[in-house]
Protein backbone atom coordinates (compact mmCIF):
# COMPACT_ATOMS: atom_id res chain seq x y z
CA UNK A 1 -14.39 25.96 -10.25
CA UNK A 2 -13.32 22.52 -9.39
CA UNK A 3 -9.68 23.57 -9.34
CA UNK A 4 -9.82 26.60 -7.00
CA UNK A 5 -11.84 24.43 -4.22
CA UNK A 6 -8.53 21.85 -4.70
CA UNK A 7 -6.24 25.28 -4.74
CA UNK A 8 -8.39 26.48 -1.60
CA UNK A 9 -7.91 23.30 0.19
CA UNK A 10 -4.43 22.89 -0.08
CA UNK A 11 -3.75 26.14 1.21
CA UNK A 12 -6.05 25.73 4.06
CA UNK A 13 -4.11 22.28 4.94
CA UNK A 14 -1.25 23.72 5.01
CA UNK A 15 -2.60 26.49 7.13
CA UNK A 16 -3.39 24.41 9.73
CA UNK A 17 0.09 22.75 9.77
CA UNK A 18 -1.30 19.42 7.82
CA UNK A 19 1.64 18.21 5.21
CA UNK A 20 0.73 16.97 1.82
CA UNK A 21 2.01 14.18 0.95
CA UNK A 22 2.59 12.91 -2.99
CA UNK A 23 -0.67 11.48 -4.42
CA UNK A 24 1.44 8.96 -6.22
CA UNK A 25 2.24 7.22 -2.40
CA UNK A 26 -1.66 6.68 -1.88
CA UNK A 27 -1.37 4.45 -5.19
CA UNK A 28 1.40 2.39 -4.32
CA UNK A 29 0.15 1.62 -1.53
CA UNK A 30 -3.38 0.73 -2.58
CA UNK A 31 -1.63 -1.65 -5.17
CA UNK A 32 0.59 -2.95 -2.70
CA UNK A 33 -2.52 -4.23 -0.59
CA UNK A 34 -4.22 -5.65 -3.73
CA UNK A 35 -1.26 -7.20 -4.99
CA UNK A 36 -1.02 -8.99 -1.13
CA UNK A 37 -4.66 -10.10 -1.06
CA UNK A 38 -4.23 -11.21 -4.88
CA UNK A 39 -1.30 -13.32 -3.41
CA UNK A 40 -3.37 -14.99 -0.30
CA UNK A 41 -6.22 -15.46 -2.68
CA UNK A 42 -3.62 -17.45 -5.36
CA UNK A 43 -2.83 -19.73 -1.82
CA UNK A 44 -5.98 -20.37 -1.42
CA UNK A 45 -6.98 -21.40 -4.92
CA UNK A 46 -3.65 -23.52 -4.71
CA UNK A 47 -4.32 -25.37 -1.43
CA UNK A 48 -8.18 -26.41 -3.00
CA UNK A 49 -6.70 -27.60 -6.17
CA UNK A 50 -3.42 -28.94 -5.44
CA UNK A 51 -4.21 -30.98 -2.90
CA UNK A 52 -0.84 -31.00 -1.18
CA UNK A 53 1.12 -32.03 -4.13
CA UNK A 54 2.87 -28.94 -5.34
CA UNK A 55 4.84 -26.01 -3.56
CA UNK A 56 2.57 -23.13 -5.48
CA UNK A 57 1.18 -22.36 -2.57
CA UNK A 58 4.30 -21.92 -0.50
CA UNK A 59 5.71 -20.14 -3.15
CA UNK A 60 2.52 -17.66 -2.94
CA UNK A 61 2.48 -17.21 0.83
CA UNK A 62 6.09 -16.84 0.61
CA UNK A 63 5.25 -13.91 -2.23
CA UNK A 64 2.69 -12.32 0.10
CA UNK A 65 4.89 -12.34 3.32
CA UNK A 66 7.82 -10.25 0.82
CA UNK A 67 4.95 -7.91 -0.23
CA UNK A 68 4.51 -6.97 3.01
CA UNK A 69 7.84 -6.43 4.62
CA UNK A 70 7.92 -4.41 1.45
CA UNK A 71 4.86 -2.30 1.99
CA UNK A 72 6.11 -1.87 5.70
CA UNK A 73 9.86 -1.08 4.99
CA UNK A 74 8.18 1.41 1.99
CA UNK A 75 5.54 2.77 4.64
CA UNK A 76 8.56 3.82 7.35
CA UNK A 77 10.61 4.93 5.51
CA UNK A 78 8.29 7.39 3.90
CA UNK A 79 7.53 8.62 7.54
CA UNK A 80 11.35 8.97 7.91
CA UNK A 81 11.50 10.99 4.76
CA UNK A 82 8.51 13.38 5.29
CA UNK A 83 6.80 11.90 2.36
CA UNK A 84 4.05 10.58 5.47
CA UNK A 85 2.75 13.00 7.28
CA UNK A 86 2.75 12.16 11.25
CA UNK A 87 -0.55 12.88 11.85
CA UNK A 88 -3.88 12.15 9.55
């Protein structure tokens, strides 16, 4: 029964004009985020136990700012590519 209310659904989205988009996109993105608050959390732990005397945390700050011209670049240009719908 479970997979005629998803069957149902889906049809009815796309009745109304909504686009669905690849389920796999909703995980990248999700482990995108984690892997970027994994990567300020890392900083942090650095800063406390360092003490100023090592460039881990620089090098993890520097990790979390590429995640997330990644995420952003990834995030338009699934937009561009219809992979996003433009409305939620």
């Amino acid at each position: 029964m479970p997979a005629a209310h998803a069957a149902a659904a889906a049809t009815n989205a796309h009745a109304r004009g909504r686009k669905e988009y690849p389920e796999s996109m909703r995980y990248v993105v999700i482990a995108m985020l984690l892997a970027i608050i994994a990567s300020l959390a890392s900083a942090a732990v650095f800063m406390f136990r360092d003490r100023g005397q090592s460039k881990r945390m620089v090098k993890a700050l520097a990790l979390r700012v590429g995640l997330s011209v990644t995420l952003f670049l990834m995030l338009m240009a699934g937009y561009y590519f219809g992979l996003i719908p433009g409305r939620l």
